[in-house]
PDB file of N, CA and C in Angstrom:
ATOM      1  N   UNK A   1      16.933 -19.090 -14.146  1.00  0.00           N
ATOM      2  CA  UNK A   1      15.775 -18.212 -14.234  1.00  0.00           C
ATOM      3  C   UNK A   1      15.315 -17.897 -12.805  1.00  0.00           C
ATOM      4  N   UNK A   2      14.892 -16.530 -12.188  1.00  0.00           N
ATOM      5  CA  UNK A   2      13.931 -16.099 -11.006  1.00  0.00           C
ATOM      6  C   UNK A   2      12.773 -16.255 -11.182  1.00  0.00           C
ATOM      7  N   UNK A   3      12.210 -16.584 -10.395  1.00  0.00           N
ATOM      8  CA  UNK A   3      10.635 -16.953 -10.262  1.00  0.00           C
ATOM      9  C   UNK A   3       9.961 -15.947  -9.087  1.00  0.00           C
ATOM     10  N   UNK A   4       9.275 -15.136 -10.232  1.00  0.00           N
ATOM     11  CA  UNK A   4       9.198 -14.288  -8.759  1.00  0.00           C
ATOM     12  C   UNK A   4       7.431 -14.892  -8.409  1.00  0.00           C
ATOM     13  N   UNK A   5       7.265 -14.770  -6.891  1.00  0.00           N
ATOM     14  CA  UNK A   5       5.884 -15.663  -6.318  1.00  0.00           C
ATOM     15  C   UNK A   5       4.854 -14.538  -5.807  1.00  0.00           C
ATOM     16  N   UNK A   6       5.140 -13.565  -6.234  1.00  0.00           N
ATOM     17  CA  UNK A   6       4.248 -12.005  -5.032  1.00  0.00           C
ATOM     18  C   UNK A   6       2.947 -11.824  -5.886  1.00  0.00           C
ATOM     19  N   UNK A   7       2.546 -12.481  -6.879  1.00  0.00           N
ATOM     20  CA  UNK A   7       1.488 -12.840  -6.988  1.00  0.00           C
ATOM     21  C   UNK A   7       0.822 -14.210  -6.760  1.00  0.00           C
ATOM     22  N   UNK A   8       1.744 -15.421  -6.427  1.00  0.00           N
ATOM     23  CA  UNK A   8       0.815 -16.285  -6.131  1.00  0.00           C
ATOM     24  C   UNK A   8       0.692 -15.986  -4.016  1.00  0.00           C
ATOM     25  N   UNK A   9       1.525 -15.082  -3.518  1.00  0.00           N
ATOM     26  CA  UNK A   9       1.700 -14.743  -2.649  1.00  0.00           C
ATOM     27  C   UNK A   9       0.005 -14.132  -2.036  1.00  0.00           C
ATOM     28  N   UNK A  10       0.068 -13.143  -2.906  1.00  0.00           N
ATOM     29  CA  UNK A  10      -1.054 -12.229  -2.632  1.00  0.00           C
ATOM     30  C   UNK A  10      -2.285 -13.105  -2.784  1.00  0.00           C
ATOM     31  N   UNK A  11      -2.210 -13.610  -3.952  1.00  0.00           N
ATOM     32  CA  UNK A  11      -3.262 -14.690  -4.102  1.00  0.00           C
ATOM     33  C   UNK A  11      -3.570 -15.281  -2.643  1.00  0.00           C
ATOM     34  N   UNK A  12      -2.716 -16.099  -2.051  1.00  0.00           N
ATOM     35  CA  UNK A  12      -3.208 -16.951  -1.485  1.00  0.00           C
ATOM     36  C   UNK A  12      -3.432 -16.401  -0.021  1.00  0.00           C
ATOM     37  N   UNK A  13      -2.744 -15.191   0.489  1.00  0.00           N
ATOM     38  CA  UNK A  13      -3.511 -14.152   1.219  1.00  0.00           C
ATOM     39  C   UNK A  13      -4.696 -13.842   0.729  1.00  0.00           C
ATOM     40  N   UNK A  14      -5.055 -13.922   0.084  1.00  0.00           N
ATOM     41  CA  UNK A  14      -6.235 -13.171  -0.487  1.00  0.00           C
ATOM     42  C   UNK A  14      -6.024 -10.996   0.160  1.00  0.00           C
ATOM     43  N   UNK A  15      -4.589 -10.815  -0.526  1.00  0.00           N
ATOM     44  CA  UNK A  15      -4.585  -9.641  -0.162  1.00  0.00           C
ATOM     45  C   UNK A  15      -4.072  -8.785  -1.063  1.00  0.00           C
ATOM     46  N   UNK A  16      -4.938  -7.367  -1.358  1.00  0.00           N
ATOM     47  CA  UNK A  16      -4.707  -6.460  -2.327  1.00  0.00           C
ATOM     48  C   UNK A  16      -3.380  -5.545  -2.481  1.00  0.00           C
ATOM     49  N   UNK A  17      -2.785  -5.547  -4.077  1.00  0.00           N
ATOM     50  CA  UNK A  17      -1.875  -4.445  -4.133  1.00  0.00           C
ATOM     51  C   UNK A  17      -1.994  -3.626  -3.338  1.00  0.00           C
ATOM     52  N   UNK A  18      -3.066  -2.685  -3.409  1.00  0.00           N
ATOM     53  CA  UNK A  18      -3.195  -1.940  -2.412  1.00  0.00           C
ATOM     54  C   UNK A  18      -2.966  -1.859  -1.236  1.00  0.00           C
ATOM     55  N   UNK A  19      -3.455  -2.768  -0.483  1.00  0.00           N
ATOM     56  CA  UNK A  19      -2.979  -3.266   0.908  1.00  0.00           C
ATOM     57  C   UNK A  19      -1.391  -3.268   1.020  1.00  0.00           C
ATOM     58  N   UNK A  20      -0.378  -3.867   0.308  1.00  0.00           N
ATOM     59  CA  UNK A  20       0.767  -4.222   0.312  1.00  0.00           C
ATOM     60  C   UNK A  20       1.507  -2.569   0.141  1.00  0.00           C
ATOM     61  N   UNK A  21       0.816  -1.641  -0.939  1.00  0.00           N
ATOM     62  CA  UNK A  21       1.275  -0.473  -1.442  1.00  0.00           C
ATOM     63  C   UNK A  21       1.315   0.323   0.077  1.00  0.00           C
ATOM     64  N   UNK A  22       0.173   0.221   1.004  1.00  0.00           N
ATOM     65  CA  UNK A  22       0.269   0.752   2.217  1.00  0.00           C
ATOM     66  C   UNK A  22       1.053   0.254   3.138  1.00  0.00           C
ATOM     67  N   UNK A  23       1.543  -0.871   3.421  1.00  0.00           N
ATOM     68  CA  UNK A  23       2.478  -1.482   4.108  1.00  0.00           C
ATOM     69  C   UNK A  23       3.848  -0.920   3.795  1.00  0.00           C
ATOM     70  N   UNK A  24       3.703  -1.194   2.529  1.00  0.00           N
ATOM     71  CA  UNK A  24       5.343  -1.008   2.242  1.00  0.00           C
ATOM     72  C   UNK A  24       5.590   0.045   1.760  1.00  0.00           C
ATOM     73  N   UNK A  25       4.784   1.484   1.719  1.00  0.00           N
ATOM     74  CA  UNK A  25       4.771   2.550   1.758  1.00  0.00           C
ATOM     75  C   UNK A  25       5.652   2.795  -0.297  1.00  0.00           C
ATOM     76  N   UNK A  26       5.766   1.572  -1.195  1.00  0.00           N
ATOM     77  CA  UNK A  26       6.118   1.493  -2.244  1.00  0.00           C
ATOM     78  C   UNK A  26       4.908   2.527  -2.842  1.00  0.00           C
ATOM     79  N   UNK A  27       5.429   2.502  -4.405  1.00  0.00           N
ATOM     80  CA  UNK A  27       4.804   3.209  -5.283  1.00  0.00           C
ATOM     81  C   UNK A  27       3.852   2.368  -5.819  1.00  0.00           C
ATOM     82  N   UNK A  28       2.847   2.650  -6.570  1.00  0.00           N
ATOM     83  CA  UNK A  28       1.804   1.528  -6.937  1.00  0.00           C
ATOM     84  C   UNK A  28       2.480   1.244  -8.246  1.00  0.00           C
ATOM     85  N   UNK A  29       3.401   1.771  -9.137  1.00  0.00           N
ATOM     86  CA  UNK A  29       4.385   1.471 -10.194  1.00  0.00           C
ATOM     87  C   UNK A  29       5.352   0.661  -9.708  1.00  0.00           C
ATOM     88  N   UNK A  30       5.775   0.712  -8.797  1.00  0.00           N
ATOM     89  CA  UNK A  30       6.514  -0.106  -8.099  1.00  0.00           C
ATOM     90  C   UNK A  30       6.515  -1.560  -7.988  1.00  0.00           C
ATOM     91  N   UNK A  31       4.992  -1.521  -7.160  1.00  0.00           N
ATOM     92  CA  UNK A  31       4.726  -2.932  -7.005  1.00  0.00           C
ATOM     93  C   UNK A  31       3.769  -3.720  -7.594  1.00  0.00           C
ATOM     94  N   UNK A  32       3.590  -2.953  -9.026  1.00  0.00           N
ATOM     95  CA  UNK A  32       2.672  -3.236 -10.137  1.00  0.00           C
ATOM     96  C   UNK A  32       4.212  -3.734 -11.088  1.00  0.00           C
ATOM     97  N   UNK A  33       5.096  -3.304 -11.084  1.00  0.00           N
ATOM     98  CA  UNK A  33       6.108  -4.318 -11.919  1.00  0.00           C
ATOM     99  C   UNK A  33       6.744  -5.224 -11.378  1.00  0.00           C
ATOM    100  N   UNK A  34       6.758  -5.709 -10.258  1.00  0.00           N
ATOM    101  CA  UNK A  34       7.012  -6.877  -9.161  1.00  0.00           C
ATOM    102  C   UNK A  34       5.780  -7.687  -9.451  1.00  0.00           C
ATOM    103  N   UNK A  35       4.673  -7.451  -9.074  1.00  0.00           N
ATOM    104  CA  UNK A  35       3.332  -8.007  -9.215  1.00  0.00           C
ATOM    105  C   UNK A  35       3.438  -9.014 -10.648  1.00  0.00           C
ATOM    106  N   UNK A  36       3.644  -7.730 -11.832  1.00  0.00           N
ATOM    107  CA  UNK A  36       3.444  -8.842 -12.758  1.00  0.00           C
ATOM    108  C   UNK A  36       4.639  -9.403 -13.729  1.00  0.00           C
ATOM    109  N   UNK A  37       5.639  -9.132 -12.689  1.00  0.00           N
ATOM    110  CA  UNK A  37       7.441  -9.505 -13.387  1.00  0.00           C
ATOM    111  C   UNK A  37       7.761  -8.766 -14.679  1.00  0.00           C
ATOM    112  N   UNK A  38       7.541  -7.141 -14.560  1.00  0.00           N
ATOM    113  CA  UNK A  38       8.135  -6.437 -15.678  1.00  0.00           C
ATOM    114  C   UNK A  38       8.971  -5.570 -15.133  1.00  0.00           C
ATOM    115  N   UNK A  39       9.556  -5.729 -14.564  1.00  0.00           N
ATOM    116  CA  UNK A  39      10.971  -5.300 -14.050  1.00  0.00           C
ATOM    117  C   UNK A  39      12.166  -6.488 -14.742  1.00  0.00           C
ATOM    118  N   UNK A  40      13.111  -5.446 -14.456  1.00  0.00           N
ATOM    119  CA  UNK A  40      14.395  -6.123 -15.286  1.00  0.00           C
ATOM    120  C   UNK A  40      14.975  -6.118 -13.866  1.00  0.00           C
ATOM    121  N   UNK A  41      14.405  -4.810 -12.677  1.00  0.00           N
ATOM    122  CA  UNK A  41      16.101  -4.642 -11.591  1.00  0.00           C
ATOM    123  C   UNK A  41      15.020  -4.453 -10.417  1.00  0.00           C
ATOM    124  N   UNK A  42      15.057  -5.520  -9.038  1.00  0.00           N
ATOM    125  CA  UNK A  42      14.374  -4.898  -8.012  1.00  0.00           C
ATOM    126  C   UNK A  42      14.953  -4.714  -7.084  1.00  0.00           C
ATOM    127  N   UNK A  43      15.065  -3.309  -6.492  1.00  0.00           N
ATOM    128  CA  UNK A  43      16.046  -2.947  -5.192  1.00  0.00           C
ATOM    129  C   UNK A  43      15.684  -3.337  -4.155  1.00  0.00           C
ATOM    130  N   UNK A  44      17.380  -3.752  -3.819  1.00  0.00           N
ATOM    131  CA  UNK A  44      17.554  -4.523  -2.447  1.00  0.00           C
ATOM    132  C   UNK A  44      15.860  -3.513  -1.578  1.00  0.00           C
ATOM    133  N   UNK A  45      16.080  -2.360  -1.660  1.00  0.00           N
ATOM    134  CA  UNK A  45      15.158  -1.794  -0.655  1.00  0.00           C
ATOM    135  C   UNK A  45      13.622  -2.400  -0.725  1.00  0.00           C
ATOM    136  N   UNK A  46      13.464  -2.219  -2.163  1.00  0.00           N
ATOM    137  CA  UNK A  46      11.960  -2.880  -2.509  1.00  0.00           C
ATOM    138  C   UNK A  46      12.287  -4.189  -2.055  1.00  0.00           C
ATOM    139  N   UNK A  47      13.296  -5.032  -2.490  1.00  0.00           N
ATOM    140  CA  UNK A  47      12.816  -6.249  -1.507  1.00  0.00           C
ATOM    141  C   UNK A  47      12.534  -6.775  -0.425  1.00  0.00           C
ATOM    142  N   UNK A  48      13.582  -5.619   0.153  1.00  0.00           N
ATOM    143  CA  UNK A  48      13.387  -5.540   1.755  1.00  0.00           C
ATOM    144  C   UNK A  48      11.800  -4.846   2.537  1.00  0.00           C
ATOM    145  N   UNK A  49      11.433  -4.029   1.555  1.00  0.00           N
ATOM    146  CA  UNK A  49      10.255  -3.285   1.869  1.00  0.00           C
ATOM    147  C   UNK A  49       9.135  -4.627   1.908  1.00  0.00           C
ATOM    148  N   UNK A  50       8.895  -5.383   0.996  1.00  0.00           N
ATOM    149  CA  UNK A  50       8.186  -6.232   0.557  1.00  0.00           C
ATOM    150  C   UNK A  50       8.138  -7.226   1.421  1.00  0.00           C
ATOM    151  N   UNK A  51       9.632  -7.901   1.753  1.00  0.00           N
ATOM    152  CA  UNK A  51       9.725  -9.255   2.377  1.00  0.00           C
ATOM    153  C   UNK A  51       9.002  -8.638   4.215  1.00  0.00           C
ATOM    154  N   UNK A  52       9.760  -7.745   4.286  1.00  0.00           N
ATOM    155  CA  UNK A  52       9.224  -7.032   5.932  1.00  0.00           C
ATOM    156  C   UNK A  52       7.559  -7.219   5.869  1.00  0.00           C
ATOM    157  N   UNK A  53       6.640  -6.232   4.976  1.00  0.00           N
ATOM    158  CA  UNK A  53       5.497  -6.466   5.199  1.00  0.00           C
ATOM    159  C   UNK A  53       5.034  -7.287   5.044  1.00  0.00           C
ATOM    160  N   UNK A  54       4.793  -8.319   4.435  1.00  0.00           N
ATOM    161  CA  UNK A  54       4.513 -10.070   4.103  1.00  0.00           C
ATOM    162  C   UNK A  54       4.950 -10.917   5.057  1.00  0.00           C
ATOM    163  N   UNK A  55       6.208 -10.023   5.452  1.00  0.00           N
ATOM    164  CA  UNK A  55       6.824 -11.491   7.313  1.00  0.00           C
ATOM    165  C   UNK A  55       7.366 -12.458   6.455  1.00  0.00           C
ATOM    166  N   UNK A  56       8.110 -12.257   4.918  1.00  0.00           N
ATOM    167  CA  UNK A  56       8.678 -13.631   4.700  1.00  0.00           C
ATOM    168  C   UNK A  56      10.557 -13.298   3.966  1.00  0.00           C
ATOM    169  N   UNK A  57      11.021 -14.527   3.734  1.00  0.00           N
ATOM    170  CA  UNK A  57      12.331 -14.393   3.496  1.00  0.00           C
ATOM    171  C   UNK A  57      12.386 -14.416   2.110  1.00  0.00           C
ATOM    172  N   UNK A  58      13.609 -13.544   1.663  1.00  0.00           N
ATOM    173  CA  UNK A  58      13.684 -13.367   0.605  1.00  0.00           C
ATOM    174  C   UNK A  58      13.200 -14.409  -0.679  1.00  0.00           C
ATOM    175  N   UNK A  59      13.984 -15.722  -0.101  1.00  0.00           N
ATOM    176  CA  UNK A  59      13.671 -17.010  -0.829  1.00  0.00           C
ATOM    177  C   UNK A  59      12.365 -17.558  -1.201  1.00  0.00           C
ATOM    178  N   UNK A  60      11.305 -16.946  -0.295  1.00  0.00           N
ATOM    179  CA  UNK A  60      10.115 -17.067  -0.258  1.00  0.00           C
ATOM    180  C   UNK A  60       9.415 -16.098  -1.752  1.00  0.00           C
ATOM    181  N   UNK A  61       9.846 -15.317  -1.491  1.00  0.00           N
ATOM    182  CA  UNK A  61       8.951 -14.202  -2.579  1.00  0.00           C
ATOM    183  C   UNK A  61      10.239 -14.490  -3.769  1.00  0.00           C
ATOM    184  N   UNK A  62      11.615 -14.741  -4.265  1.00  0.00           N
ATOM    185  CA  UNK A  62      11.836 -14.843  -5.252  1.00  0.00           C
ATOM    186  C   UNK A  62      12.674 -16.596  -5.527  1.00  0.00           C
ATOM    187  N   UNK A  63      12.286 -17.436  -6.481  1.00  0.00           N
ATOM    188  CA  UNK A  63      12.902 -18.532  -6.343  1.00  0.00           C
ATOM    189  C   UNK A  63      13.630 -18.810  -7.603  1.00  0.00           C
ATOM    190  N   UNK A  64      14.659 -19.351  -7.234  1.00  0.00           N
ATOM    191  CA  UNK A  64      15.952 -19.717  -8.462  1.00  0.00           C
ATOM    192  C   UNK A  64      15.458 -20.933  -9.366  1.00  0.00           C
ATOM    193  N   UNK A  65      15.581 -21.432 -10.521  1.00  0.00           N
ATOM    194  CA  UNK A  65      14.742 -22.232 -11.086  1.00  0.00           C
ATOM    195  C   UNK A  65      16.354 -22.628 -11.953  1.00  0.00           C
ATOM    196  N   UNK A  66      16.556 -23.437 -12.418  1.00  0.00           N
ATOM    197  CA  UNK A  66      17.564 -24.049 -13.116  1.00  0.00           C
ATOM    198  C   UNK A  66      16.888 -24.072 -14.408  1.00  0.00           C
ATOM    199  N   UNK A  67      18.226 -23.506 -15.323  1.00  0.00           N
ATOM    200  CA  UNK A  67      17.344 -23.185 -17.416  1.00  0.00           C
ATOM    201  C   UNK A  67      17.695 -24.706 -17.307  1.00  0.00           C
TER     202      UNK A  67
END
């Protein structure tokens, strides 16, 4: 299973979609289905968009969990 963390992320920034939507120049659909894991497929680009503005590594924002 992926665990995605870009909401306990934001959380603990205490920093808004919004904020992130301007960084990463994403769609607010975009990073409203990342946000709340209703995506099935996130592109390499969105991840890359994401991990760049946050300053973190991929591993950071998505984590592998053993079923």
């Amino acid at each position: 299973m992926i665990k995605n963390n870009l909401s306990r992320i934001l959380g603990e920034r205490r920093m808004k979609m919004a904020e992130l939507i301007e960084l990463t120049g994403l769609g607010r659909s975009t990073i409203e289905r990342v946000y709340y894991d209703k995506g099935k497929n996130i592109s390499y680009d969105t991840l890359n968009r994401i991990c760049n503005a946050l300053e973190i590594p991929v591993g950071e924002l998505l984590e592998h969990i053993l079923d």
